[in-house]
Protein backbone atom coordinates (compact mmCIF):
# COMPACT_ATOMS: atom_id res chain seq x y z
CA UNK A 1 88.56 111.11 103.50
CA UNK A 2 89.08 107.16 103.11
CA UNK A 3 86.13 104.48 103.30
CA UNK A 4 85.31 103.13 106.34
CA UNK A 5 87.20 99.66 104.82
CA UNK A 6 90.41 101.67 103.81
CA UNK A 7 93.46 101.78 106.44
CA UNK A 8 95.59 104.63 106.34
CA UNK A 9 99.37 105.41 107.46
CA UNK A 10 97.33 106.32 110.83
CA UNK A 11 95.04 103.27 111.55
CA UNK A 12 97.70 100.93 109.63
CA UNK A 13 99.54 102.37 113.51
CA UNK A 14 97.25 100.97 115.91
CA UNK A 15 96.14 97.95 114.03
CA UNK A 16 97.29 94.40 114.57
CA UNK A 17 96.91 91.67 111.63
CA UNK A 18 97.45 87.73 111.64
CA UNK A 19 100.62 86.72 109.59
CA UNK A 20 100.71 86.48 105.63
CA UNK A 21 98.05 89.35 105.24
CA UNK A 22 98.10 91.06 101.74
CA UNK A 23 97.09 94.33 100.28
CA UNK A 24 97.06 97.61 97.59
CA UNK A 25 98.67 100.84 98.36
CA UNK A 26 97.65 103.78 96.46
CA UNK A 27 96.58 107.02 96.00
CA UNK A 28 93.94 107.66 95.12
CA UNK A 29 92.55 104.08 96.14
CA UNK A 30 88.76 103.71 96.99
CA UNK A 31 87.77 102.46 93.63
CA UNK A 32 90.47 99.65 93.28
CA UNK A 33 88.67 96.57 93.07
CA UNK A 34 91.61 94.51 93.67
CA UNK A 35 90.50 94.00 97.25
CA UNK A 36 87.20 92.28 96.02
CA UNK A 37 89.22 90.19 93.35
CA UNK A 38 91.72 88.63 95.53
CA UNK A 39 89.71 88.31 99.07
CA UNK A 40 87.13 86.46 96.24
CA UNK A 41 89.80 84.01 95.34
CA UNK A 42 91.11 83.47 98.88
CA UNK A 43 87.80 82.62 100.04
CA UNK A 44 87.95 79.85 97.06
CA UNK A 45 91.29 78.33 97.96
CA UNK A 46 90.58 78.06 101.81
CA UNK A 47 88.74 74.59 101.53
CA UNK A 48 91.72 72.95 100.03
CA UNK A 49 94.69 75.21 101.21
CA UNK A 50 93.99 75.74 104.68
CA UNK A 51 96.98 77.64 105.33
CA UNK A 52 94.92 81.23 103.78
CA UNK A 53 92.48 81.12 106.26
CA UNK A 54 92.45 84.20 108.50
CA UNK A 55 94.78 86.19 105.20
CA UNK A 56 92.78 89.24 103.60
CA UNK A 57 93.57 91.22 101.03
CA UNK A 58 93.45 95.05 101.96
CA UNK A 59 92.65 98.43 100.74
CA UNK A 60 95.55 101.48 102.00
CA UNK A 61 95.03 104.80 101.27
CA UNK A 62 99.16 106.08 101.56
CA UNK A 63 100.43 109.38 99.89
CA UNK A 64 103.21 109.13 98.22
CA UNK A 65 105.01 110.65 101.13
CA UNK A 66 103.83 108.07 103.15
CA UNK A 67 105.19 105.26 101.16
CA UNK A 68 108.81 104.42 102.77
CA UNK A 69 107.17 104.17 106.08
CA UNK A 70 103.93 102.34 105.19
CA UNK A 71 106.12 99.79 103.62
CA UNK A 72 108.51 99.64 107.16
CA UNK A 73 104.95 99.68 109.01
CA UNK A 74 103.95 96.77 106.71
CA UNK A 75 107.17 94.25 107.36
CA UNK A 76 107.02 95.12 110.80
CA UNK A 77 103.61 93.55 111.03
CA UNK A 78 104.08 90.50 108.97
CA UNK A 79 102.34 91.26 105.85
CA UNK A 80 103.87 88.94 103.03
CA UNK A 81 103.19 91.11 99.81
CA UNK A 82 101.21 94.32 98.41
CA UNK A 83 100.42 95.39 95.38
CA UNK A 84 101.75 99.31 94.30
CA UNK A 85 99.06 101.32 92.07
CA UNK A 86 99.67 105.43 91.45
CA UNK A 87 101.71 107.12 92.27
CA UNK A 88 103.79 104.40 93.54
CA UNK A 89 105.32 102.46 90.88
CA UNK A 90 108.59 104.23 90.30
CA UNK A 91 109.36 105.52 93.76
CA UNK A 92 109.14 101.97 94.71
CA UNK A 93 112.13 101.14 93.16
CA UNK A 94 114.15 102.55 95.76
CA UNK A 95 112.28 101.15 98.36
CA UNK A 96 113.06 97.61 97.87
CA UNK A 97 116.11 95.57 98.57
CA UNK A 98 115.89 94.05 95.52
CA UNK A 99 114.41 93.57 91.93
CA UNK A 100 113.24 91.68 89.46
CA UNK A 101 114.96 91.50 86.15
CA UNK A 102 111.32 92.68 85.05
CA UNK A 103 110.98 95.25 87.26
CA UNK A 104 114.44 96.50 86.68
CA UNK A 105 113.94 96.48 82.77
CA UNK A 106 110.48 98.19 82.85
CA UNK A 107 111.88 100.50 85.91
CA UNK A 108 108.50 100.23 88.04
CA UNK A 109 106.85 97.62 90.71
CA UNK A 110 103.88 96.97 90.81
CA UNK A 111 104.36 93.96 93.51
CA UNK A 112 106.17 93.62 96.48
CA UNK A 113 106.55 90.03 98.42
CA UNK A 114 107.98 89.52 101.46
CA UNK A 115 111.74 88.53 102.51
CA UNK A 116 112.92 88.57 106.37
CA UNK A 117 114.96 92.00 105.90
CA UNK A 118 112.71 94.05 103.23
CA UNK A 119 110.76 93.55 100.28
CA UNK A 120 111.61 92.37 96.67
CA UNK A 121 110.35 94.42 93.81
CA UNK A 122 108.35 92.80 91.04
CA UNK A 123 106.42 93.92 88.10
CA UNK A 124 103.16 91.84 86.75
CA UNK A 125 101.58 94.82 84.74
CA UNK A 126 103.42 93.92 81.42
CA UNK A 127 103.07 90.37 81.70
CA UNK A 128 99.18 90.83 82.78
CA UNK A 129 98.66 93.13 79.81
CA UNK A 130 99.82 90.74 77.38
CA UNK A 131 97.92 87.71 78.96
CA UNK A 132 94.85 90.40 78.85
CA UNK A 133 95.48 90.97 75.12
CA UNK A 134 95.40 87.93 73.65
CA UNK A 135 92.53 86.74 75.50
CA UNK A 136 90.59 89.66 74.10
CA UNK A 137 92.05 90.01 71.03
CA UNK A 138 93.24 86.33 70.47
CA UNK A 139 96.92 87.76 69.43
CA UNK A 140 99.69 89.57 71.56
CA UNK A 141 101.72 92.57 70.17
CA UNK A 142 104.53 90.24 68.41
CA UNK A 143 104.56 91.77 65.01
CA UNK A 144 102.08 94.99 65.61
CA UNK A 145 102.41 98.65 65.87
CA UNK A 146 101.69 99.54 69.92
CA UNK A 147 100.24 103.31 70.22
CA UNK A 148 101.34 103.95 74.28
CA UNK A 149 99.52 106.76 75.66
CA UNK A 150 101.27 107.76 79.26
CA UNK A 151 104.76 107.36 80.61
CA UNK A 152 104.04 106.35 84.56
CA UNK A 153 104.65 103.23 85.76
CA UNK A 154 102.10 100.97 84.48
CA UNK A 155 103.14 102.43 80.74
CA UNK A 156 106.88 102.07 81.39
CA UNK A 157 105.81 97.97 82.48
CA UNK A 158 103.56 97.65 79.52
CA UNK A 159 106.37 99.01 76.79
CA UNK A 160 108.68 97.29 77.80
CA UNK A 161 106.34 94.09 77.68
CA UNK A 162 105.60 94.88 73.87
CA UNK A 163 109.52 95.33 73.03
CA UNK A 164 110.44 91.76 74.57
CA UNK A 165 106.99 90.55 73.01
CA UNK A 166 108.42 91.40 69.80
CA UNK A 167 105.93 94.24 68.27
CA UNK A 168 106.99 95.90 65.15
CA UNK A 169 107.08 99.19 66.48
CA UNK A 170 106.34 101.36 69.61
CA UNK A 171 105.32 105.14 69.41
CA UNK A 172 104.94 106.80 73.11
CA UNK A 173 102.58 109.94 73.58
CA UNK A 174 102.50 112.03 76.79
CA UNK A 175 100.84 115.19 77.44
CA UNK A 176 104.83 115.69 78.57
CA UNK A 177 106.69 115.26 75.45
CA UNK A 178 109.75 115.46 78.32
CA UNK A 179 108.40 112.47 80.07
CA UNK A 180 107.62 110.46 77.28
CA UNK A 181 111.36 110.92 75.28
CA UNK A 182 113.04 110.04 78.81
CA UNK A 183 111.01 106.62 78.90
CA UNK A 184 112.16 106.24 75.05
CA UNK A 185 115.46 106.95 75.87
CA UNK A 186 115.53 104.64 78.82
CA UNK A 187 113.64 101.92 76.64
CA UNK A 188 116.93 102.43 74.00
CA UNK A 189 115.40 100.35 71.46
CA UNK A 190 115.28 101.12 68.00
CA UNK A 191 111.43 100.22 67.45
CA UNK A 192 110.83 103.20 70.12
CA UNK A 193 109.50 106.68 68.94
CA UNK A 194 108.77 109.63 71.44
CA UNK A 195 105.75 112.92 70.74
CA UNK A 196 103.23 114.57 71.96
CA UNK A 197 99.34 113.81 72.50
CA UNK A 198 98.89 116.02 69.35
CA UNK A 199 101.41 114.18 67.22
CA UNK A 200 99.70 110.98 67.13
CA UNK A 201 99.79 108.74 64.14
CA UNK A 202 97.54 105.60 63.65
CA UNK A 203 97.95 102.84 61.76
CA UNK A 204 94.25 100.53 60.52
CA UNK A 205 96.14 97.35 62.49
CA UNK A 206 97.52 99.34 65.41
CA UNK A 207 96.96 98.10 69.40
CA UNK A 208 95.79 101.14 71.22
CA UNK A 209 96.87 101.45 75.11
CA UNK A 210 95.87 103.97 77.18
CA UNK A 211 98.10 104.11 80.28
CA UNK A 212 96.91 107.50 81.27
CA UNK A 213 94.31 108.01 84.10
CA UNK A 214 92.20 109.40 81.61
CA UNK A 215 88.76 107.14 81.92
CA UNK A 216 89.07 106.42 85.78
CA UNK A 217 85.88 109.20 85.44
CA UNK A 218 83.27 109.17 83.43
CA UNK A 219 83.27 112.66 82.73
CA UNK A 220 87.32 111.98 81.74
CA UNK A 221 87.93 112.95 77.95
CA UNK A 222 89.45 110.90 75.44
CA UNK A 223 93.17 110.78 75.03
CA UNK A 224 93.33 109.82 71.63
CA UNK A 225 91.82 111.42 68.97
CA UNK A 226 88.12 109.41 67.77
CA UNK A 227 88.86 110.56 64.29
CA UNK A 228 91.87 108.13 64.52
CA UNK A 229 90.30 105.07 65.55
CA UNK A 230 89.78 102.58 62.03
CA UNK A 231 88.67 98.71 62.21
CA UNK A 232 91.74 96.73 62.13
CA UNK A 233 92.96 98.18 65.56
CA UNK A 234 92.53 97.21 68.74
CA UNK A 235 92.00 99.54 71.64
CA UNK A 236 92.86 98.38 75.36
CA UNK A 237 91.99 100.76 77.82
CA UNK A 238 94.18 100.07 81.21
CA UNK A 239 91.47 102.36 83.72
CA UNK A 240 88.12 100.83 84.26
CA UNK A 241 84.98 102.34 86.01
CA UNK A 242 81.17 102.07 86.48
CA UNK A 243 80.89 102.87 82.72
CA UNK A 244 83.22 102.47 79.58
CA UNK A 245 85.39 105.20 79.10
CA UNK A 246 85.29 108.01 76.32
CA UNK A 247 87.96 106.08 74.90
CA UNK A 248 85.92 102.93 74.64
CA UNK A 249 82.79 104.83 73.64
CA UNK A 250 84.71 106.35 70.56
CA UNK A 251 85.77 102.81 69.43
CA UNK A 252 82.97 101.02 69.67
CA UNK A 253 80.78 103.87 67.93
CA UNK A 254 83.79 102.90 64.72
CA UNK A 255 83.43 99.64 65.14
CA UNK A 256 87.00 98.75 66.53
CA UNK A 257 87.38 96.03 68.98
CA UNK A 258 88.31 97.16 72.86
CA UNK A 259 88.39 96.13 76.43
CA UNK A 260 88.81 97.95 79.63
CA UNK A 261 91.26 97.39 82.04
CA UNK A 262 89.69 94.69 84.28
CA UNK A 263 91.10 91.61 82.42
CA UNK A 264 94.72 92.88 82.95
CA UNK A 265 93.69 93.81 86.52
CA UNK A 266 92.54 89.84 86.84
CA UNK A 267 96.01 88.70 85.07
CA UNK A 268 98.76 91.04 87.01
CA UNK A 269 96.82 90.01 90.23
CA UNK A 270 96.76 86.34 89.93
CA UNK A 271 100.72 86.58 88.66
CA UNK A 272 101.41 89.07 92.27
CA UNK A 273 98.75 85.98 94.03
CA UNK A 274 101.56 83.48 92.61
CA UNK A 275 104.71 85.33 93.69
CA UNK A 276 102.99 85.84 97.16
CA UNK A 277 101.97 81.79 97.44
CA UNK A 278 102.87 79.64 94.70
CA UNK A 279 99.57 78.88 93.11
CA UNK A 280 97.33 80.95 90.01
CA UNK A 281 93.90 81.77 91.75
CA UNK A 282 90.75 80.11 89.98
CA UNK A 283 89.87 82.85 87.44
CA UNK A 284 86.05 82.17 87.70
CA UNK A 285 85.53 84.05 91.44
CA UNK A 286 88.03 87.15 90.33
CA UNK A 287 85.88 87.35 87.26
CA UNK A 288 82.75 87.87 89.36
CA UNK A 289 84.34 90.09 91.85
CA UNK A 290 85.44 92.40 88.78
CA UNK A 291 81.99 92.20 86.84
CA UNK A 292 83.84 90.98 83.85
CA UNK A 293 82.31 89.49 80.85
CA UNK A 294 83.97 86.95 78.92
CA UNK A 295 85.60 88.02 75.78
């Protein structure tokens, strides 16, 4: 059942929307707060770009079955970009008419914008995590091990972020050793190491990334082991909810820095805001909308 604020492939039918309108797909989608950040900013910008008024940023629950026609539905009524969250990312790729060089490296979108026969594929996730990182951590992954828990979409952005960022190496863990030696294979970079959850190995200056839904609930456990975590690392936590994760728990119980997931929310949204219109939204109104401290 969706909120009363979330369209569906069904109401997304009979609805009609003013030009330039904007939005998330995803499944499952009711606690994205993506909606809140960007309809925040919008409301910002109107004064002195009159051109947004009427646009909102929307919530869509779509399966993933759903997807190649919620995208036709989407053109069809003039909506000039979405963002794709899971389980979107990869099938997306053969959805647009076109892709980044990002999005074609990393092999996910997490943006779409509009063109007058389809949609062009983008990816902001490994860009926004690194913008995330060293504004919590005051340092990107150039010259650091990365740990990468997960192998979907937002993980296959993020690596291959890290890699072109320069870190000194890259180990991958999935619960799928299968899924995680394809994305190392597809990766084809010698810094790139493939195991399993249970075959993790930190180093005391390692950044920690948890791609994996793991921490969306509260109840969630940990995907990397607490006895693990040592000061020196840094632990970046992609999901966010109403309370840290187990994840962030762990760390700060060892005293090793962390962050959730909202700050690289903020930074691939404003970089999607930019492809959609030109212009970086203020940061101060997506800030409140997320409930996010400063680091």
């Amino acid at each position: 059942m969706s909120a009363p604020d979330t369209l569906t492939l069904a109401s997304l039918r009979t609805s009609e929307f003013a030009p330039g309108q904007l939005g998330v797909l995803g499944d499952p989608i009711a606690h994205s707060l993506s909606p809140a950040m960007h309809n925040a900013a919008i409301a910002t910008l109107v004064p002195t770009n009159p051109r947004l008024a009427g646009v909102r940023y929307h919530r869509l629950h779509i399966a993933a079955e759903e997807l190649p026609a919620a995208l036709a539905l989407l053109h069809a009524k003039g909506f000039a970009g979405v963002n794709l969250t899971v389980p979107h990312k990869i099938q997306a790729l053969t959805l647009a008419e076109s892709l980044s060089p990002e999005a074609r490296r990393a092999e996910s979108v997490n943006t779409l914008v509009r063109t007058t026969s389809g949609w062009i594929g983008h990816t902001t996730d490994g860009q926004g995590f690194l913008e995330a990182l060293r504004e919590r951590s005051g340092r990107t992954t150039q010259g650091r091990p990365v740990i990468l828990l997960g192998s979907g979409g937002a993980a296959r952005a993020v690596a291959a972020a890290c890699l072109a960022d320069g870190c000194a190496s890259l180990s991958l863990h999935n619960r799928d050793v299968a899924k995680a030696t394809d994305l190392a294979g597809a990766l084809a970079d010698a810094r790139v190491r493939a195991a399993g959850l249970a075959e993790i190995k930190a180093s005391p200056e390692a950044v920690i990334v948890n791609c994996t839904t793991l921490g969306l609930k509260p109840t969630d456990a940990s995907p990397f082991p607490a006895e693990l975590l040592a000061a020196g690392q840094f632990v970046f936590d992609t999901t966010y909810g109403s309370e840290p994760s187990r994840l962030l728990k762990d760390a700060a119980g060892r005293g090793v820095m962390g962050c959730d997931g909202r700050s690289m929310l903020r930074w691939q949204g404003a970089l999607a805001f930019r492809l959609w219109n030109g212009i970086l939204p203020p940061e101060a109104p997506m800030r409140a909308a997320l409930g996010e401290t400063s680091p």
